[in-house]
Protein backbone atom coordinates (compact mmCIF):
# COMPACT_ATOMS: atom_id res chain seq x y z
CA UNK A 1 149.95 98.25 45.16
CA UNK A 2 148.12 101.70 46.17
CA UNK A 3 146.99 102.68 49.45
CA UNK A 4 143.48 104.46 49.45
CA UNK A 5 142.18 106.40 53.09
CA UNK A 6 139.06 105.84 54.61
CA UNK A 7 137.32 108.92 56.35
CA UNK A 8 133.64 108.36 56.40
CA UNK A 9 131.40 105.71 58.60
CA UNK A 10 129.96 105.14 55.09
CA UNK A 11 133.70 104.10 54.03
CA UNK A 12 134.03 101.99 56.95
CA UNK A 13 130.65 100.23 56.57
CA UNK A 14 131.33 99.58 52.77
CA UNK A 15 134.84 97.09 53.43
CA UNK A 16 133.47 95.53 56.44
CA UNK A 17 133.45 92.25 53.78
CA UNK A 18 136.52 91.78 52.74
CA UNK A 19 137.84 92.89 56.30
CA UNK A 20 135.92 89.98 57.56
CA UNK A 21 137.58 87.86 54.50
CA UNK A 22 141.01 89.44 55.85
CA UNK A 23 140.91 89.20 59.57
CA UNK A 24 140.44 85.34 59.20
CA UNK A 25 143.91 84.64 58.38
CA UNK A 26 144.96 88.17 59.78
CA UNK A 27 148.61 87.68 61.94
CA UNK A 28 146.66 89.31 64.64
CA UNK A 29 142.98 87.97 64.80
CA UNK A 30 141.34 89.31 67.93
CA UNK A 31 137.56 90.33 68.87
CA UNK A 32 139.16 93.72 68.87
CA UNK A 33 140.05 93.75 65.08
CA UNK A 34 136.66 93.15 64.12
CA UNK A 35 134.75 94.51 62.14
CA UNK A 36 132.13 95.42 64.59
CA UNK A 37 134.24 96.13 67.87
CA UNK A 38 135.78 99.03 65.60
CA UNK A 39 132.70 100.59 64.20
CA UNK A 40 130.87 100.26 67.54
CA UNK A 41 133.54 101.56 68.95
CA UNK A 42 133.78 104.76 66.29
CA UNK A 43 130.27 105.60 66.30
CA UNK A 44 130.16 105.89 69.84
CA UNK A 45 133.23 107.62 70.07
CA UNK A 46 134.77 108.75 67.21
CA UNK A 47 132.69 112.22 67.06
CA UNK A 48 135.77 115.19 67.02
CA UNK A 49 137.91 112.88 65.32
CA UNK A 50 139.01 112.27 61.64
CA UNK A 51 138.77 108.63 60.82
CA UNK A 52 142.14 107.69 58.45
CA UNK A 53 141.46 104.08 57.88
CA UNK A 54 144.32 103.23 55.57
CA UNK A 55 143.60 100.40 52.67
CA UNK A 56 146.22 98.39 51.03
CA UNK A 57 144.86 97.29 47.92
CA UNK A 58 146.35 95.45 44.94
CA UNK A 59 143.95 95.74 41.97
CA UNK A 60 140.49 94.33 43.68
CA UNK A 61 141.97 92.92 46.63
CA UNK A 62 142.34 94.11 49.83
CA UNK A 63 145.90 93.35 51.12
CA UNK A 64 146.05 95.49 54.52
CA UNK A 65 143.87 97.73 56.54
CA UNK A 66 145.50 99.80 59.30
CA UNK A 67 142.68 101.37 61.44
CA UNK A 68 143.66 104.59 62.23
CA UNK A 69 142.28 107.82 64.13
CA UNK A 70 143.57 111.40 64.01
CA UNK A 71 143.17 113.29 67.65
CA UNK A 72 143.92 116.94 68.14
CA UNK A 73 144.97 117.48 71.05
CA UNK A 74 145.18 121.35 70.58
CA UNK A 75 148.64 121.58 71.22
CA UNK A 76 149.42 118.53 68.98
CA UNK A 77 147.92 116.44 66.68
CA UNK A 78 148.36 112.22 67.45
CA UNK A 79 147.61 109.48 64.74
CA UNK A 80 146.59 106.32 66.78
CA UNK A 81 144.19 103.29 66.29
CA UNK A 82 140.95 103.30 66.66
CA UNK A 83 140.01 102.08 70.05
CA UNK A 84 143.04 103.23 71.27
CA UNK A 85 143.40 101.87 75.16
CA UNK A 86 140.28 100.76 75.03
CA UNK A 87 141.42 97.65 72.93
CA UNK A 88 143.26 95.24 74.67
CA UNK A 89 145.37 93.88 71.48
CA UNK A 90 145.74 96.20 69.05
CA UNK A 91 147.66 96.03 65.60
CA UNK A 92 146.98 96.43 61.77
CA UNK A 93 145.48 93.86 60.02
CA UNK A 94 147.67 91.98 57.36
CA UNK A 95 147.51 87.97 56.33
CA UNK A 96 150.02 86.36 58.27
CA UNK A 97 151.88 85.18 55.25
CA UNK A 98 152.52 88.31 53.63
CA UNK A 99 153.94 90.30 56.91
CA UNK A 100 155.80 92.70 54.18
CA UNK A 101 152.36 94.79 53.75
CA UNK A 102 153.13 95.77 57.10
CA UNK A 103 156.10 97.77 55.75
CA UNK A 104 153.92 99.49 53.10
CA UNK A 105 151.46 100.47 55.65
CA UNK A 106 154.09 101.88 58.07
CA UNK A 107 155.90 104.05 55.59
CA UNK A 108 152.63 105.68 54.40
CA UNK A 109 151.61 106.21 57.56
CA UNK A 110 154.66 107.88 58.91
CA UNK A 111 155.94 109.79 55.84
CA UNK A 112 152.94 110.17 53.47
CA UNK A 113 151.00 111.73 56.00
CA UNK A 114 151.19 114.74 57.22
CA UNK A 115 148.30 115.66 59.14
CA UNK A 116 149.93 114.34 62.54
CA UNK A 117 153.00 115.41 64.88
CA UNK A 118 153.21 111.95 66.89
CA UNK A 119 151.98 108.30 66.32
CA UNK A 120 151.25 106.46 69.58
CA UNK A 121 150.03 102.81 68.68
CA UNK A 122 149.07 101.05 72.07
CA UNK A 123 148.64 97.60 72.91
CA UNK A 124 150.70 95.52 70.03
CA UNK A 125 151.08 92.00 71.42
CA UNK A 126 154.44 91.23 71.25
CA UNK A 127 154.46 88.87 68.81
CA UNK A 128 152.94 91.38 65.97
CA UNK A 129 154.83 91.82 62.89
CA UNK A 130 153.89 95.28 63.06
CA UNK A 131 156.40 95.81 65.80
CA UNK A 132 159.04 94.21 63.36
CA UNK A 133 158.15 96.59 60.89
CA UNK A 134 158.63 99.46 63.06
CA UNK A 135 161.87 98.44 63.76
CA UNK A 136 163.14 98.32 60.04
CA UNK A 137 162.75 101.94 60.00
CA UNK A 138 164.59 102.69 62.89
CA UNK A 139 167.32 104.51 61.16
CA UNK A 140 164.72 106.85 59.12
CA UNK A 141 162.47 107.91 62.32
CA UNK A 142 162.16 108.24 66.11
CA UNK A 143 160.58 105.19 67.95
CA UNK A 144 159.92 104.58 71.61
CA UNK A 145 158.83 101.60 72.79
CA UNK A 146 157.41 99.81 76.00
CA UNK A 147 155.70 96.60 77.60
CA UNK A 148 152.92 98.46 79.07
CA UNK A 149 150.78 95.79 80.12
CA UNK A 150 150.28 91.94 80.59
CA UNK A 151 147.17 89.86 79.66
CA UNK A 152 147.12 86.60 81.28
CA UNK A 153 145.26 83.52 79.51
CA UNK A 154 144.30 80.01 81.00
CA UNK A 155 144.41 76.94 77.83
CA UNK A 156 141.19 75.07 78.01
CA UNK A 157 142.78 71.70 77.78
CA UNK A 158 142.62 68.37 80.03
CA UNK A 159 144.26 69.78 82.68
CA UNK A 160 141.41 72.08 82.86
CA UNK A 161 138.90 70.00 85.47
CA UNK A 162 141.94 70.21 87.78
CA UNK A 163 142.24 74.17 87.98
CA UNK A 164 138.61 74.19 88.59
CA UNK A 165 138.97 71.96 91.48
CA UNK A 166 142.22 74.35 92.72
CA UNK A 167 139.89 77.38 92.42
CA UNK A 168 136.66 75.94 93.95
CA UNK A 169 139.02 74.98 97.22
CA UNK A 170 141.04 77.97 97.05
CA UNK A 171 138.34 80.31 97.81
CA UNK A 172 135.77 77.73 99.41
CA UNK A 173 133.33 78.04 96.76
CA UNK A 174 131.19 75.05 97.48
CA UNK A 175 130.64 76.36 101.47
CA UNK A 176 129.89 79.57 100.57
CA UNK A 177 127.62 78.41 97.27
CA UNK A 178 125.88 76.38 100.12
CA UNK A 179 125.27 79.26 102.57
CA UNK A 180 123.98 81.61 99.41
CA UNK A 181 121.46 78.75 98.01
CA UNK A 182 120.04 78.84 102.08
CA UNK A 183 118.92 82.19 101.34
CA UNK A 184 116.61 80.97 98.05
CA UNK A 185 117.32 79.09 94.64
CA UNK A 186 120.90 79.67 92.88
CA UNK A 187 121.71 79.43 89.30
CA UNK A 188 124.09 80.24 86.85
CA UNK A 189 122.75 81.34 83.15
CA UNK A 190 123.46 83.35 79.83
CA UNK A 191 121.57 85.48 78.85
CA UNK A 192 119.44 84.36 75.69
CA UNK A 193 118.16 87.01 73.63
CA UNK A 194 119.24 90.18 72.34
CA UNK A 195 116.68 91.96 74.05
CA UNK A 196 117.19 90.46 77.50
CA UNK A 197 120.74 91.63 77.15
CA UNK A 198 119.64 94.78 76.45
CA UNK A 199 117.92 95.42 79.38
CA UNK A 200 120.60 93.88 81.51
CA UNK A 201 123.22 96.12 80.62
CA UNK A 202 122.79 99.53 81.88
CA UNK A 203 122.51 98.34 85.20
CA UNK A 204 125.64 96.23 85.05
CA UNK A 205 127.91 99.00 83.63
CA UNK A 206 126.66 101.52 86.28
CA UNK A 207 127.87 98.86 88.74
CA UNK A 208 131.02 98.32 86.77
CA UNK A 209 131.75 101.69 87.19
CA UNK A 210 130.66 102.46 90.95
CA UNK A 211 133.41 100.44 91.54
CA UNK A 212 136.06 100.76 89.60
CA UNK A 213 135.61 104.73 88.77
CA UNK A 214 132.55 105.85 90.87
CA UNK A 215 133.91 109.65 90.21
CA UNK A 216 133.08 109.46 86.36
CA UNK A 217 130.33 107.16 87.21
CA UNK A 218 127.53 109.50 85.80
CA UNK A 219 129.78 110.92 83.05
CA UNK A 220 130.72 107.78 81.51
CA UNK A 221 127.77 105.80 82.22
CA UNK A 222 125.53 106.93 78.96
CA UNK A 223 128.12 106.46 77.09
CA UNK A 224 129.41 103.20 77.73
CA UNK A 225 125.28 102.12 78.11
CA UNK A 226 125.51 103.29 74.34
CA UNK A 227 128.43 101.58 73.03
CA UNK A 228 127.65 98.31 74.61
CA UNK A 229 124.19 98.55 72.51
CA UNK A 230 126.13 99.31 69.68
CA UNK A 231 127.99 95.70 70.39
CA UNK A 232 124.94 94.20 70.92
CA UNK A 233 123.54 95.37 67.56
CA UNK A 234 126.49 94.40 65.85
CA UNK A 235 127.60 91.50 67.37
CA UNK A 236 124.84 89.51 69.07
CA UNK A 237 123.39 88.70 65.72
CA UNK A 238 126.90 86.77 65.16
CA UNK A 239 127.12 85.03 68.48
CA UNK A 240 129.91 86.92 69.64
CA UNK A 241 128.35 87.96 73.11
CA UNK A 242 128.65 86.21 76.16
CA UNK A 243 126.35 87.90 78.90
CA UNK A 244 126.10 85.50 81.79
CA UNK A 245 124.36 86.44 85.63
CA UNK A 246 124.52 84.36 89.13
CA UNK A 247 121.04 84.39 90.09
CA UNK A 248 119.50 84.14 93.15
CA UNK A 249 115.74 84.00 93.18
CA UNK A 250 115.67 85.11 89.49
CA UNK A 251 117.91 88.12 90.51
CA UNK A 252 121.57 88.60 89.55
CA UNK A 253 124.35 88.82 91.90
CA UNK A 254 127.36 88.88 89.71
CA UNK A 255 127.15 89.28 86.18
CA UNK A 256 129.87 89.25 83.14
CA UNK A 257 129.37 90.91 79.77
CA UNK A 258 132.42 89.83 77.14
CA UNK A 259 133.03 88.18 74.27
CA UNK A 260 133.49 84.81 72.38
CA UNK A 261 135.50 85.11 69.31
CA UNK A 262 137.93 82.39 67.13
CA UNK A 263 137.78 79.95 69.70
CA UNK A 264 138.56 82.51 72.84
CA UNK A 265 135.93 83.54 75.34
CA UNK A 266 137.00 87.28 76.63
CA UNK A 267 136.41 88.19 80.28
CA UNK A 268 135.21 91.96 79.79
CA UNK A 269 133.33 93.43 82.27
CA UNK A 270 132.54 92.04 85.35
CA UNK A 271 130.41 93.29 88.44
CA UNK A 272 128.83 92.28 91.35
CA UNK A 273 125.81 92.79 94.17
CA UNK A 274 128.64 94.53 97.29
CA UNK A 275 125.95 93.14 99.86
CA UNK A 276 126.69 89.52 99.10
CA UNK A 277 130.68 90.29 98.58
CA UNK A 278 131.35 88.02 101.88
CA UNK A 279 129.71 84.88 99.19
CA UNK A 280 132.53 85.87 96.72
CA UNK A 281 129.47 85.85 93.91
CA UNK A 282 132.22 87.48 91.79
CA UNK A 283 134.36 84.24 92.18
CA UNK A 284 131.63 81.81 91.71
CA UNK A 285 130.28 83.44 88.41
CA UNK A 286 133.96 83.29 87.42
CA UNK A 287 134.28 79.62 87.85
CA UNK A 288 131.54 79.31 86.00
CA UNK A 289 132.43 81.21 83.62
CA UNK A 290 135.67 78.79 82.79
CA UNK A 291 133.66 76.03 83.41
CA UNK A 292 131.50 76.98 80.40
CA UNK A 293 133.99 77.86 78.21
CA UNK A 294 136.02 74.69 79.01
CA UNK A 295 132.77 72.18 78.22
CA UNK A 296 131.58 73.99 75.08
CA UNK A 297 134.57 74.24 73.32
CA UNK A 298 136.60 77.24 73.36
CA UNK A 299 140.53 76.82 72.87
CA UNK A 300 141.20 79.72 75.39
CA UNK A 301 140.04 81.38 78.53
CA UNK A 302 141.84 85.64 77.79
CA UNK A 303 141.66 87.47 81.33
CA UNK A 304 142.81 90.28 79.13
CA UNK A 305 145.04 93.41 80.57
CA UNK A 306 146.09 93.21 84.32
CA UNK A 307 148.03 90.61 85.83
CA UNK A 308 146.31 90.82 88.83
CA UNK A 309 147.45 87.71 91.54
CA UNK A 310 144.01 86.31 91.05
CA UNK A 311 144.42 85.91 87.54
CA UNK A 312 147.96 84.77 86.99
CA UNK A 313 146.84 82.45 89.65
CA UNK A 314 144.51 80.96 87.48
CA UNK A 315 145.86 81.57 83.77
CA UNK A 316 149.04 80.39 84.38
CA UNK A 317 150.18 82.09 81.09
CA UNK A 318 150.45 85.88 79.70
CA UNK A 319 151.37 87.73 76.53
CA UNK A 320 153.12 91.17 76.76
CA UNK A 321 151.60 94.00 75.23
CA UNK A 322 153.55 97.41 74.17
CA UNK A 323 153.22 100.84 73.15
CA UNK A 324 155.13 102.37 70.56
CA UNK A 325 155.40 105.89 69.61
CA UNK A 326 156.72 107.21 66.40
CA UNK A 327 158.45 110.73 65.48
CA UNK A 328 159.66 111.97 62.13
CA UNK A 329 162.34 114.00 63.70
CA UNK A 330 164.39 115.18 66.97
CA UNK A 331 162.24 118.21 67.07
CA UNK A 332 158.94 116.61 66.72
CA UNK A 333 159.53 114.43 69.45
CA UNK A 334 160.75 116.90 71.74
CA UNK A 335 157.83 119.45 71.02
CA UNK A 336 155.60 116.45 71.63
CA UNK A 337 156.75 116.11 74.69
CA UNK A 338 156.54 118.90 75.80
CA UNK A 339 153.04 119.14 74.50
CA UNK A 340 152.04 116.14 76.55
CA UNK A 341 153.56 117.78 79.41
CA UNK A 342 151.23 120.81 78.75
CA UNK A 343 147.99 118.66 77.67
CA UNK A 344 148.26 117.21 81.33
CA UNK A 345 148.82 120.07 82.99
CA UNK A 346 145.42 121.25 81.54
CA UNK A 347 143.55 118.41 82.06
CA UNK A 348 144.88 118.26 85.52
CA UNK A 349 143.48 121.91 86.37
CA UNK A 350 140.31 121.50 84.64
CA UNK A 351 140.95 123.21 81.23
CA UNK A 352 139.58 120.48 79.16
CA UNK A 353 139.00 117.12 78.73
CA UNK A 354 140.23 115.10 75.98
């Protein structure tokens, strides 16, 4: 077996085959590991980065691919995955059967290479090899490692019709669907062409992000208006995008952009219309949203990180996610510390942004 690196987009487009091939029996097969999520997500962002995409290859075939990005942060240099927070499962992608290309992958990336001073892999669900892997070289290098986050998940199963019915009671749906359809004509839809999407998504994500970060709003927005295209391009074509809207009179009130992927529909990005917040439109297009998923035939409903009441209220279930970080020695960890310490300070005052 040899392991080759990946450092262009050209690189990256050139596998996106046999990672396709790979991911489908992959012990980790999320939207997230995809293909497209991952070079959406690098052309958007991966400018003032170095791409290290590591390949595990025995003669023609691909064993293992560990998606990997370099980030300096002046003071030190980090080797993380691509997508880093932003992905809500994260992990290397190996067949399930042969979890031992884990270990190959590990020990090139922690002693072969020598272009970083900390590895910080974020999100592993909990039941990834990769964390098993980790932990076999425990004697040879430094590892820290955390639950950092929860991501609840309803089953779509027969018991299904009867969490609907909790949630429609719960928060009065049916009243307040009643009072809102007073007002003109209601309806739920997804969206059914690329191009409609398109123009439905700027205005969703500056929504998104008046509410849930309204000081980065105008920062962030053309960015994230850019890598949702990206998505779009890649994954609409592939029916991989669920885009959904509660209407009234043809306009939307509540809208959800996410994904459906294996069997699970994702709940991404939601936002709603604040002057009809006392109609919880937010709620409804939720309920909906289950609804859907439930009666055309997805396995799984994945709230994804946050275990929000409203959610574990609903899902029921949850899968831990964690955060390892990886030093080769005592002093690398402690000057990475202390370089994080430093990185913040900056940030904090206004020195950069990184």
């Amino acid at each position: 077996m040899v392991i080759q690196e990946i450092n262009s987009p050209k690189g990256l487009e050139e596998i996106g085959p046999a990672w396709h091939r790979l991911l489908k029996n992959a012990s980790t097969n999320t939207v997230f590991q995809t293909h497209e999520w991952v070079s959406s997500w690098w052309k958007v962002y991966g400018k003032g980065h170095r791409m290290c995409v590591l390949i595990l290859r025995e003669g023609d075939e691909i064993r293992g691919i560990a998606p990997l990005i370099l980030r300096n942060y002046r003071v030190f240099r980090r080797l993380t995955l691509i997508g880093g927070h932003r992905a809500d499962y994260s992990d290397f992608i190996v067949h399930k059967d042969r979890p031992q290309d884990y270990q190959a992958l590990v020990s090139h990336m922690v002693f072969a290479m020598k272009c970083h001073d900390e590895v910080m892999l974020e999100n592993v669900p909990e039941t990834s090899p990769l964390l098993h892997a980790l932990e076999q070289h425990s004697r040879r290098f430094i590892i820290k490692k955390e639950v950092i986050d929860a991501c609840p998940y309803l089953t779509l199963d027969e018991q299904t019709g009867e969490i609907l019915r909790k949630i429609e009671s719960n928060q009065s749906l049916k009243r307040k669907g009643k009072k809102l359809a007073a007002k003109g004509t209601l309806r739920f839809r997804h969206y059914s062409s690329e191009e409609e999407m398109r123009k439905a998504i700027s205005p969703l994500l500056e929504t998104y992000l008046q509410r849930f970060d309204p000081a980065n709003c105008e920062k962030r927005l053309s960015l994230e208006v850019n890598f949702h295209s990206e998505m779009l391009r890649r994954m609409a074509p592939e029916q991989m995008i669920q885009f959904a809207a509660l209407e009234l009179d043809n306009q939307p009130i509540a809208q959800h952009f996410g994904f459906s992927y294996n069997g699970v529909y994702y709940w991404v990005k939601p936002a709603f219309d604040p002057p009809y917040a006392e109609y919880s439109p937010g709620g409804m297009l939720l309920y909906r949203l289950i609804e859907h998923a439930w009666k055309n035939g997805f396995r799984e409903f994945d709230f994804l990180r946050g275990n929000e009441p409203f959610k574990t209220n609903i899902a029921g279930q949850q899968r831990q996610v964690t955060m390892v970080k990886v030093y080769r020695s005592l002093k690398k960890y402690i000057s990475c510390k202390t370089a994080t310490a430093i990185n913040r300070w900056l940030q904090r005052r206004g020195f950069w942004q990184t």
